[in-house]
N, C-alpha and C. Protein backbone atom coordinates (compact mmCIF):
# COMPACT_ATOMS: atom_id res chain seq x y z
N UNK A 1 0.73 -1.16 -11.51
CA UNK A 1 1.13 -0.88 -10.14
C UNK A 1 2.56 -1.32 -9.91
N UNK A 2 3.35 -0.82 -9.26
CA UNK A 2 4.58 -0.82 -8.30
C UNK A 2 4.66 -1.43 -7.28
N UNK A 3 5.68 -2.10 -6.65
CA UNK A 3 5.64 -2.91 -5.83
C UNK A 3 4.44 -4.43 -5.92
N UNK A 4 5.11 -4.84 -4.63
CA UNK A 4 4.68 -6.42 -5.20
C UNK A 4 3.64 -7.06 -4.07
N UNK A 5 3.38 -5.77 -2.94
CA UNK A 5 2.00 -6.50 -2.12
C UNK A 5 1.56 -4.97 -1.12
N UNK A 6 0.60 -5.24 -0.69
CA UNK A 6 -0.14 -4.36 0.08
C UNK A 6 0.43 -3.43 0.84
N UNK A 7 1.10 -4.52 1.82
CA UNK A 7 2.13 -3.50 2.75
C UNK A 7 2.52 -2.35 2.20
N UNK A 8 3.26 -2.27 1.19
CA UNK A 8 4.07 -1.27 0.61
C UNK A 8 3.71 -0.16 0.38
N UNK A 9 2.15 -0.39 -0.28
CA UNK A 9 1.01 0.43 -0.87
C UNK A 9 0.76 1.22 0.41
N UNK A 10 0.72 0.50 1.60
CA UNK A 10 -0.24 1.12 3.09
C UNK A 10 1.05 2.31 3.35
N UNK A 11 1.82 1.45 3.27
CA UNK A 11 3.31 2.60 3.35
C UNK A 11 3.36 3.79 2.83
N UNK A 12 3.13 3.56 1.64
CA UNK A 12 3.52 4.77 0.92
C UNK A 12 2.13 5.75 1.00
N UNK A 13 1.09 5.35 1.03
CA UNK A 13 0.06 6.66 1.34
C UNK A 13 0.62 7.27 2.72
N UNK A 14 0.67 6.06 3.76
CA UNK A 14 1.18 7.18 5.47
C UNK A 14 2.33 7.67 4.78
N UNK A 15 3.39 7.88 4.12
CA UNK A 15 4.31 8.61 3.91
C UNK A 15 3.90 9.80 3.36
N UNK A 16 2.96 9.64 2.31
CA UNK A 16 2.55 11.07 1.55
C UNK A 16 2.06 11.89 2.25
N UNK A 17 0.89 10.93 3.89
CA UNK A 17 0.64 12.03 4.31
C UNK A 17 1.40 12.82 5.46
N UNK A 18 2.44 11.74 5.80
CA UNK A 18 3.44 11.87 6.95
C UNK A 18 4.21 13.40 6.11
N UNK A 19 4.42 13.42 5.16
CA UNK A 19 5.58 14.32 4.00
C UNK A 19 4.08 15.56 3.83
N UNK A 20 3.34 15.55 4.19
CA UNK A 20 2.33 16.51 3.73
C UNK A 20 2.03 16.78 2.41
N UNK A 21 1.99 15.73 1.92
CA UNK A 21 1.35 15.54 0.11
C UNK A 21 0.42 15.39 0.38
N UNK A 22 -0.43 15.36 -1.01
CA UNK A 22 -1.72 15.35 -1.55
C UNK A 22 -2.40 13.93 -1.21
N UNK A 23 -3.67 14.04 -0.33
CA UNK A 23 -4.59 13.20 -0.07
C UNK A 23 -4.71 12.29 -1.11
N UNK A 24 -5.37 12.85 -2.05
CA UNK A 24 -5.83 12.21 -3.25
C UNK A 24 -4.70 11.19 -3.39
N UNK A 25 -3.35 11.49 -3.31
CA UNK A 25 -2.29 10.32 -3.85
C UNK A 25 -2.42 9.85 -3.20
N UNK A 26 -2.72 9.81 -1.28
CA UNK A 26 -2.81 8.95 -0.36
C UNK A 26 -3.84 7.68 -0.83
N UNK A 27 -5.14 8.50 -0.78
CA UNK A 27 -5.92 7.54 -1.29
C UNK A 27 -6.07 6.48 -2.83
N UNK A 28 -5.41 7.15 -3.55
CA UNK A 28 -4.90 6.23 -4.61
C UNK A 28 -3.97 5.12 -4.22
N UNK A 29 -3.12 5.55 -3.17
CA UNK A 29 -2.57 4.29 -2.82
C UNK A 29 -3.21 2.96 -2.07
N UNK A 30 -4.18 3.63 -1.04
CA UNK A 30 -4.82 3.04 -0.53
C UNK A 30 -5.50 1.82 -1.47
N UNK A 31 -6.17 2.75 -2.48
CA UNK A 31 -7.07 1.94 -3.30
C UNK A 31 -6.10 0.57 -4.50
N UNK A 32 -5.43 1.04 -4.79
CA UNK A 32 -4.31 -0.05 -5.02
C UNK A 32 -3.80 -1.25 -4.21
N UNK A 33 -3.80 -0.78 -2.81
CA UNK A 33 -3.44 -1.45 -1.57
C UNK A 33 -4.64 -2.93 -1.26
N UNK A 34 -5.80 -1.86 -1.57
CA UNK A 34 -7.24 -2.77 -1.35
C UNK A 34 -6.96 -4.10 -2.93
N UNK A 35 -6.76 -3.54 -4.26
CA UNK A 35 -6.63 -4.38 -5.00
C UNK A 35 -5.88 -5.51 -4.61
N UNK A 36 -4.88 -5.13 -4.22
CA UNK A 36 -3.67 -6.39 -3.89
C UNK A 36 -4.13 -7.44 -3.15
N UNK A 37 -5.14 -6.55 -1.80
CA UNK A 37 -5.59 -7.71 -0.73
C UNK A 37 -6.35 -8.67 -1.46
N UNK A 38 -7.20 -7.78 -2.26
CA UNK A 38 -8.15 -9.11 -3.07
C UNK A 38 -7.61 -9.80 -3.78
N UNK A 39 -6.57 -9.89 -4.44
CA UNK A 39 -5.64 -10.69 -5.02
C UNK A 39 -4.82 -11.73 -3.88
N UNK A 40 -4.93 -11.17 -2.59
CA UNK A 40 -4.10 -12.18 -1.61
C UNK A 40 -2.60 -11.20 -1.78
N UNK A 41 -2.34 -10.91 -2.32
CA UNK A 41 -0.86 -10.07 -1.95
C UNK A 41 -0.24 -8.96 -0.79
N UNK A 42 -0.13 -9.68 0.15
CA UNK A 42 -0.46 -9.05 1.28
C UNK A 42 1.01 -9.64 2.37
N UNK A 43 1.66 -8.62 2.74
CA UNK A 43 2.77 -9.62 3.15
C UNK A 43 3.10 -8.87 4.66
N UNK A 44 3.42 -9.60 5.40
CA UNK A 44 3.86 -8.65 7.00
C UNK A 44 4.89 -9.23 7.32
N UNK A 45 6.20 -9.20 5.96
CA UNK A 45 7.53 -9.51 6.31
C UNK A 45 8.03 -10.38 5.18
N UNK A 46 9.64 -10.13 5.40
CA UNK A 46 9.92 -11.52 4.48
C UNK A 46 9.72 -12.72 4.63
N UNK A 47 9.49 -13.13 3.61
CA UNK A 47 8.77 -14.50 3.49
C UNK A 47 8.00 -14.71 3.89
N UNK A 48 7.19 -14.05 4.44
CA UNK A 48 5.67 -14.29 5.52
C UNK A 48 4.55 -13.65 4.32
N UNK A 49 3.54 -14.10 4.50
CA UNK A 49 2.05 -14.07 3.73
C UNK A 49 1.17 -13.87 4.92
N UNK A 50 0.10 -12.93 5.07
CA UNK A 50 -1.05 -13.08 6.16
C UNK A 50 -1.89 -14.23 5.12
């Protein structure tokens, strides 16, 4: 995976679908996104951690 926490992941699926790409990549991101949380990698800013 790419990038270094959740946020990014949540990002980039609303972009694919904001850009009218393929679901499926949406949800692959998603599901990447979910990995991270369970890892705790989860960030809502610099230097900030939820």
């Amino acid at each position: 995976m790419k990038g270094d926490n959740a946020t990014t992941w949540i990002g980039m699926a609303a972009s694919e679908l904001l850009h009218g790409g393929d679901i499926g990549a949406a949800l692959a991101f998603l599901a990447d996104a979910e990995v991270l949380v369970t890892m705790g990698r989860v960030a809502d800013g610099p230097g900030h951690g939820c």
